[in-house]
N, C-alpha and C. Protein backbone atom coordinates (compact mmCIF):
# COMPACT_ATOMS: atom_id res chain seq x y z
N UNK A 1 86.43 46.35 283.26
CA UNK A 1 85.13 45.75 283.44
C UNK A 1 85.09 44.43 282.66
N UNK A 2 84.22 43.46 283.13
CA UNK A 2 84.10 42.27 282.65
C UNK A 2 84.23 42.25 280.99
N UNK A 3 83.78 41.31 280.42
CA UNK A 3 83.55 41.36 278.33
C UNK A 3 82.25 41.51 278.91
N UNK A 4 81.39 41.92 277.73
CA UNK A 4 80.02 42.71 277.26
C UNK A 4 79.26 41.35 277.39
N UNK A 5 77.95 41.08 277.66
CA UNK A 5 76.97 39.83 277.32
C UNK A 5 77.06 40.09 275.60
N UNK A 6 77.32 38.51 275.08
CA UNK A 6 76.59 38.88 273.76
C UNK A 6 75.05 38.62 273.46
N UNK A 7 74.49 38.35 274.14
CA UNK A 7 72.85 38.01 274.19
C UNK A 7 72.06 38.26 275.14
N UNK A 8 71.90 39.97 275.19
CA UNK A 8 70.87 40.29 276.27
C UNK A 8 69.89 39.23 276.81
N UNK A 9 69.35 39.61 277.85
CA UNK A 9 68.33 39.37 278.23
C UNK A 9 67.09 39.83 277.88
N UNK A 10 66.09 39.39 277.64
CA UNK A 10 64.65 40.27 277.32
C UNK A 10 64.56 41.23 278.03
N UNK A 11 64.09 41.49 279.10
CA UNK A 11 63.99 42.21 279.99
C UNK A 11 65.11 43.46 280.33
N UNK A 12 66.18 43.46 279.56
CA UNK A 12 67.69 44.34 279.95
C UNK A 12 67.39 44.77 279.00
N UNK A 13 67.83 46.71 279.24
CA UNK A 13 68.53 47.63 278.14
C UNK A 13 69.72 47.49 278.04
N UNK A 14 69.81 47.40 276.62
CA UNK A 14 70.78 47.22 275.77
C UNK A 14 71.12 48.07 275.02
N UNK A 15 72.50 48.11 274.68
CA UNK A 15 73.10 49.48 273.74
C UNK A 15 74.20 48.54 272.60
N UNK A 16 73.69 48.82 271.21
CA UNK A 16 73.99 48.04 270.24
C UNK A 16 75.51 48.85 269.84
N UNK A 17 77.21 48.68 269.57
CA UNK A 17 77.76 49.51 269.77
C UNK A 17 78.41 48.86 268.58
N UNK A 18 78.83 49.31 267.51
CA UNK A 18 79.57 49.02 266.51
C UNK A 18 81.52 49.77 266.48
N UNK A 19 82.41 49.03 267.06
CA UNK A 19 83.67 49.37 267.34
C UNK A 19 84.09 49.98 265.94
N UNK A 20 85.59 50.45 266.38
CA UNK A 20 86.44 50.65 265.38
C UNK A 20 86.96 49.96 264.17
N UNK A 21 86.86 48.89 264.73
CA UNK A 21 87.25 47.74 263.82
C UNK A 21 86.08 46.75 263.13
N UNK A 22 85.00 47.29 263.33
CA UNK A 22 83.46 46.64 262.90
C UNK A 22 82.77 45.84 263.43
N UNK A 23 83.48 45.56 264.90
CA UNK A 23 83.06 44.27 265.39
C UNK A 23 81.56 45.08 266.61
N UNK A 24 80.85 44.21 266.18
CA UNK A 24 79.01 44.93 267.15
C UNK A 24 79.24 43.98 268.06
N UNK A 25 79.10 44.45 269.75
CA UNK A 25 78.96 44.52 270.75
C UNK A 25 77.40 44.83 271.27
N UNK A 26 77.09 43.79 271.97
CA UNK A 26 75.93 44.14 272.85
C UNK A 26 76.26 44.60 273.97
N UNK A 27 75.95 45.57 274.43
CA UNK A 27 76.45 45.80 276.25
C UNK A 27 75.17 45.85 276.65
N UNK A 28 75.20 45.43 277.99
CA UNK A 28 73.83 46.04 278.78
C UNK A 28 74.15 47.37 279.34
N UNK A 29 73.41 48.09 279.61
CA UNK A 29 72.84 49.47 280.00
C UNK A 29 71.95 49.45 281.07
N UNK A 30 72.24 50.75 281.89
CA UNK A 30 71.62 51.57 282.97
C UNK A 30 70.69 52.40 282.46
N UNK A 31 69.05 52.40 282.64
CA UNK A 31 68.05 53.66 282.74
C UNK A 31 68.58 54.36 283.03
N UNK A 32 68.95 55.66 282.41
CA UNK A 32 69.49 57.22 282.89
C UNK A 32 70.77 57.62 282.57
N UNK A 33 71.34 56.30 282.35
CA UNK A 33 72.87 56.44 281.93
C UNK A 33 73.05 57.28 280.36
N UNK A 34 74.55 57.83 280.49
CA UNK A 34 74.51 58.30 278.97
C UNK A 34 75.35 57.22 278.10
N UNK A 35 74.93 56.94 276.74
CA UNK A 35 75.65 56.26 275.72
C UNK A 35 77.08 56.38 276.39
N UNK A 36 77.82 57.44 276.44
CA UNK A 36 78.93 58.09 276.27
C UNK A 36 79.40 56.28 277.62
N UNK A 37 78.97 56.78 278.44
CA UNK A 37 78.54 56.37 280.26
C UNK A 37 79.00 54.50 279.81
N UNK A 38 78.10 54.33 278.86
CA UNK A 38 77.86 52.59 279.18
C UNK A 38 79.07 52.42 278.38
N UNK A 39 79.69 52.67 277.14
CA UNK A 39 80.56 52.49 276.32
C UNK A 39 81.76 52.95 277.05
N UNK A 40 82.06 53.45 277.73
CA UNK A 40 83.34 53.95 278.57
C UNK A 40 83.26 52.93 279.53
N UNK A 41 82.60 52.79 280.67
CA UNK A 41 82.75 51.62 281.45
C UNK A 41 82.54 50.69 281.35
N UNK A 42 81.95 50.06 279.97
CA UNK A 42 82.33 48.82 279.56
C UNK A 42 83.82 48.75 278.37
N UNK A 43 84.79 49.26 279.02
CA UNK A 43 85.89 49.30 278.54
C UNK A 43 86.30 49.39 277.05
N UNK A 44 85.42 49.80 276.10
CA UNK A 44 85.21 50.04 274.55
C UNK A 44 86.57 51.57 274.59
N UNK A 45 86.97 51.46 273.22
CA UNK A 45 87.89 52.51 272.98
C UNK A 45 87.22 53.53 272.34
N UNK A 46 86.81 54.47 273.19
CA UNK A 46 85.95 56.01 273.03
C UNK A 46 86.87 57.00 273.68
N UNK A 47 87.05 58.21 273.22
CA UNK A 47 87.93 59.03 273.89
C UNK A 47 87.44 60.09 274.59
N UNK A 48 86.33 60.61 274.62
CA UNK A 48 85.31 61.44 275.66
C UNK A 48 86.13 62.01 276.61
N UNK A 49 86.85 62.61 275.98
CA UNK A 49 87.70 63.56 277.12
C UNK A 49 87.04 64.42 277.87
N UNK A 50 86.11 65.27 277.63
CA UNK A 50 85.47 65.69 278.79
C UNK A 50 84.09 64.97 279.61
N UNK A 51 84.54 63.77 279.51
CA UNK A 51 83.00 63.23 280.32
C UNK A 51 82.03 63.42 280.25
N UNK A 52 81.31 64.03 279.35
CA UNK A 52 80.27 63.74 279.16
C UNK A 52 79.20 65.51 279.43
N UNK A 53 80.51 66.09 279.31
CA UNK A 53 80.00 67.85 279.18
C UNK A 53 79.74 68.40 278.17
N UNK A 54 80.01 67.91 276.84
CA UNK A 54 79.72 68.48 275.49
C UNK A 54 80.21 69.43 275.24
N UNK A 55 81.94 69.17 275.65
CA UNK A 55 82.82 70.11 275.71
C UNK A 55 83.98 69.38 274.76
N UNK A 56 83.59 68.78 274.14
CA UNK A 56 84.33 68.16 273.10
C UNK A 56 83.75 67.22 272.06
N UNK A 57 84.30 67.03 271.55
CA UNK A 57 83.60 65.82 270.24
C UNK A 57 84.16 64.16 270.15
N UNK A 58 84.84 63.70 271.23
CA UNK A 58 85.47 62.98 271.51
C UNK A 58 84.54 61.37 271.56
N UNK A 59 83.56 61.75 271.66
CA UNK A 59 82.25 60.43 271.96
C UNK A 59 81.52 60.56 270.92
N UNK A 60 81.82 61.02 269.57
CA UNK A 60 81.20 61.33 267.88
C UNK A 60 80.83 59.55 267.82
N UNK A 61 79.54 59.32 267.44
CA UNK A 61 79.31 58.21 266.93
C UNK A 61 78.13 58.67 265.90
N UNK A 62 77.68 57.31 265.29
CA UNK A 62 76.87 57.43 264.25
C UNK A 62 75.89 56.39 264.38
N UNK A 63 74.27 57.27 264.94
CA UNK A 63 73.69 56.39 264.68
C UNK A 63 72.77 55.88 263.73
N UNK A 64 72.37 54.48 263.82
CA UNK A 64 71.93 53.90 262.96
C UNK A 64 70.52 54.51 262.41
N UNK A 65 70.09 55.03 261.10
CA UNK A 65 68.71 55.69 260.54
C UNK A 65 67.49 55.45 261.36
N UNK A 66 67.17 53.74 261.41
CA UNK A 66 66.05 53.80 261.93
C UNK A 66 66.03 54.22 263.63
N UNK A 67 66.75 54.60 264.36
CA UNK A 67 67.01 55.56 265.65
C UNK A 67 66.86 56.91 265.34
N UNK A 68 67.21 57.20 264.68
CA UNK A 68 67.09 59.08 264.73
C UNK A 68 66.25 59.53 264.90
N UNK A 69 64.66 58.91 264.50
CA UNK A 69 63.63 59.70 264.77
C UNK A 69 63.02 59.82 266.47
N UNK A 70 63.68 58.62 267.50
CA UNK A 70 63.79 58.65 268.41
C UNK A 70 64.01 58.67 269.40
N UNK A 71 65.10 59.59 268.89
CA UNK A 71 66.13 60.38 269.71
C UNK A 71 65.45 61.66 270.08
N UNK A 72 65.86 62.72 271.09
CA UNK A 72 65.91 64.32 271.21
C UNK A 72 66.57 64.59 269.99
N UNK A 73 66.35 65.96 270.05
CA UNK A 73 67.15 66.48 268.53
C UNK A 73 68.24 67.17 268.86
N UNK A 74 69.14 67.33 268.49
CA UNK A 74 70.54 67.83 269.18
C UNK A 74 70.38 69.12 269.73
N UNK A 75 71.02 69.70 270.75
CA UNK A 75 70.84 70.95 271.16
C UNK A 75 71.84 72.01 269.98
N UNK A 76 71.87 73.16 270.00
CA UNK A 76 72.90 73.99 269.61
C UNK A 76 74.09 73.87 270.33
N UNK A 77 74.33 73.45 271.07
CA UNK A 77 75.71 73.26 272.31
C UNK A 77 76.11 72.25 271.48
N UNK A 78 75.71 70.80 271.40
CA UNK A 78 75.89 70.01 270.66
C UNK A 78 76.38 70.24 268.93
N UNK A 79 75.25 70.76 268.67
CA UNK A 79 75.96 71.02 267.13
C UNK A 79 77.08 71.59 266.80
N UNK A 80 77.49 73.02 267.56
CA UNK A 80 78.46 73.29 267.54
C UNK A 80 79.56 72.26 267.95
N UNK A 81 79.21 71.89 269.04
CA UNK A 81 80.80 70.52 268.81
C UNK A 81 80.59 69.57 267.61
N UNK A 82 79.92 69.03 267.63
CA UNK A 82 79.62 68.39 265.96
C UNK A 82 80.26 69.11 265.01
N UNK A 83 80.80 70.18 265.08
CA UNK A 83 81.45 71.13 263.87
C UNK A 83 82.79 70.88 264.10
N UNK A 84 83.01 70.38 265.27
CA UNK A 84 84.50 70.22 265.23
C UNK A 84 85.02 68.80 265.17
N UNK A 85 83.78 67.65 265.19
CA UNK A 85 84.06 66.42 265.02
C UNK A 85 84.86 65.94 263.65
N UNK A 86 85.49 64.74 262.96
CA UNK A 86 85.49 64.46 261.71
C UNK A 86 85.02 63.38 261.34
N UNK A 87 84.69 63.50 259.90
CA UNK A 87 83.73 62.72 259.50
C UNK A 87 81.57 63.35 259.49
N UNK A 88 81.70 64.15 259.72
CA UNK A 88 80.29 64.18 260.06
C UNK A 88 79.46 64.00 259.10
N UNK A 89 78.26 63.13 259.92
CA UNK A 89 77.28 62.78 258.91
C UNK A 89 75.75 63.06 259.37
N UNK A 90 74.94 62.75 258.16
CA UNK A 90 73.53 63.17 259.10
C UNK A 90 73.23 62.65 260.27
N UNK A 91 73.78 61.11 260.54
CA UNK A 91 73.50 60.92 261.43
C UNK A 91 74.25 60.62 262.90
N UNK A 92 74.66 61.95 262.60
CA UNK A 92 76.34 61.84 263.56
C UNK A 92 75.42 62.70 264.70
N UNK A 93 76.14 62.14 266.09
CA UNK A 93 75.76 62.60 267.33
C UNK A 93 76.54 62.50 268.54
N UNK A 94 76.48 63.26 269.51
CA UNK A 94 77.80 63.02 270.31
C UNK A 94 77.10 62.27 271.79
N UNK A 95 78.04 61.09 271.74
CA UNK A 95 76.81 60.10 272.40
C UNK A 95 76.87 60.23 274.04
N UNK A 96 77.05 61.46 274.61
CA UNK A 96 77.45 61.63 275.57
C UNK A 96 75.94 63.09 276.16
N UNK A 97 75.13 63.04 274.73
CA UNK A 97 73.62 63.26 274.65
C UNK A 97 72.43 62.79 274.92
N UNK A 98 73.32 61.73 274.49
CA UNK A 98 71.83 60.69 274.57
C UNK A 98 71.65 59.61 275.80
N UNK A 99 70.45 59.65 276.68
CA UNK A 99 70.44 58.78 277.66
C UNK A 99 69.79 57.57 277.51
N UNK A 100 69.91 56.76 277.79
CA UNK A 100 69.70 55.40 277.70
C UNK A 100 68.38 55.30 278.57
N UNK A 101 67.34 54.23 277.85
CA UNK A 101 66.07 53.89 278.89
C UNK A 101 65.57 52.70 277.89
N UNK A 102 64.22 52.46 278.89
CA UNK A 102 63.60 51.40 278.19
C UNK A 102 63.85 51.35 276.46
N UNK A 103 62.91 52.09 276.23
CA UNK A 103 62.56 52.85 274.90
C UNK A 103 63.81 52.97 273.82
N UNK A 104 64.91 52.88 274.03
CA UNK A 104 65.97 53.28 273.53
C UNK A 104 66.92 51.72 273.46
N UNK A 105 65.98 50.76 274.18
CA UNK A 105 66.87 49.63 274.02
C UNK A 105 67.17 48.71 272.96
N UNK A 106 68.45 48.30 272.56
CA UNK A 106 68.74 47.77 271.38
C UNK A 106 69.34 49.09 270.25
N UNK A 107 69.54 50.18 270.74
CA UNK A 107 69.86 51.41 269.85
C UNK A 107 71.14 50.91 269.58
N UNK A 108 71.37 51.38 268.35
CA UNK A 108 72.96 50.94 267.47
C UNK A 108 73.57 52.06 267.22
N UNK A 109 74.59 52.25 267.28
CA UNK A 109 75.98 52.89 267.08
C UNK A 109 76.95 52.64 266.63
N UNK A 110 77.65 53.68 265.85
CA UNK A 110 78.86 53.29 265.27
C UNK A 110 79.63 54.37 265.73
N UNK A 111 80.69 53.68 266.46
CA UNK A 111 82.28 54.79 266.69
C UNK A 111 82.40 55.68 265.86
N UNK A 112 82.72 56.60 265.64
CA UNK A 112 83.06 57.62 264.67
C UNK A 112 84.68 57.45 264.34
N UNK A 113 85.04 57.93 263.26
CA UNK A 113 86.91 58.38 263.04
C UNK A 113 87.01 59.09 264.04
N UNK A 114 87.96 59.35 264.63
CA UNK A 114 88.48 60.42 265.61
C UNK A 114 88.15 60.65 266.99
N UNK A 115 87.52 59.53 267.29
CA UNK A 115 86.73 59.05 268.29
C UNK A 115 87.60 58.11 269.49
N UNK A 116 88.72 57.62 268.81
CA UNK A 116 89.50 56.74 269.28
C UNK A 116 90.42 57.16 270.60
N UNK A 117 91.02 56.62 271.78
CA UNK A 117 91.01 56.92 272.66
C UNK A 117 93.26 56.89 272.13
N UNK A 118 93.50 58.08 272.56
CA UNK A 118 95.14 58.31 271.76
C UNK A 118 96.08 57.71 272.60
């Protein structure tokens, strides 16, 4: 896929994505899409081996404090893979949870360790 816009548009959801190597990426985003979704097909190194079933911990990112409160709250399906992620932190989540919309635009993320595509 093309490189990422670095300067949304007003009007575009956006997903704030902090790489492996520290470098923040703006991508634009799809209403309905999952994190997991926009960061995989905008060619970012995420390893989400099961696509987006929460059948692995492979899409572990970390998001940024002031997001958490408006997010869903993780399911138990979720947490349990969270147990097998590394690194976990409070604000660790497997971004293959969370869907992207208006409301959610400009949300930041950070790759997790172990997250990396092998």
């Amino acid at each position: 896929m093309k490189q990422a816009l670095q300067q949304p548009r007003p009007d575009e959801i956006f997903l704030l994505v902090v790489d492996h190597r520290g470098r923040e990426h703006a991508l634009p985003a799809i209403d309905g899409w999952r994190v997991m979704e926009v960061i995989r097909d905008w060619g970012m190194d995420l390893k989400a081996s099961c696509g987006g079933a929460c059948a692995c911990a492979g899409c572990h990112v970390y998001v940024d404090q002031p997001w958490i409160g408006r997010l869903h709250p993780p399911t138990a399906e979720e947490e349990d893979r969270l147990d097998e992620a590394i690194g976990v932190e409070p604000t660790s989540r497997l971004c293959c949870q969370i869907l992207m919309s208006s409301k959610l635009s400009g949300l930041r993320v950070r790759l997790a360790p172990g997250s990396e595509l092998e």
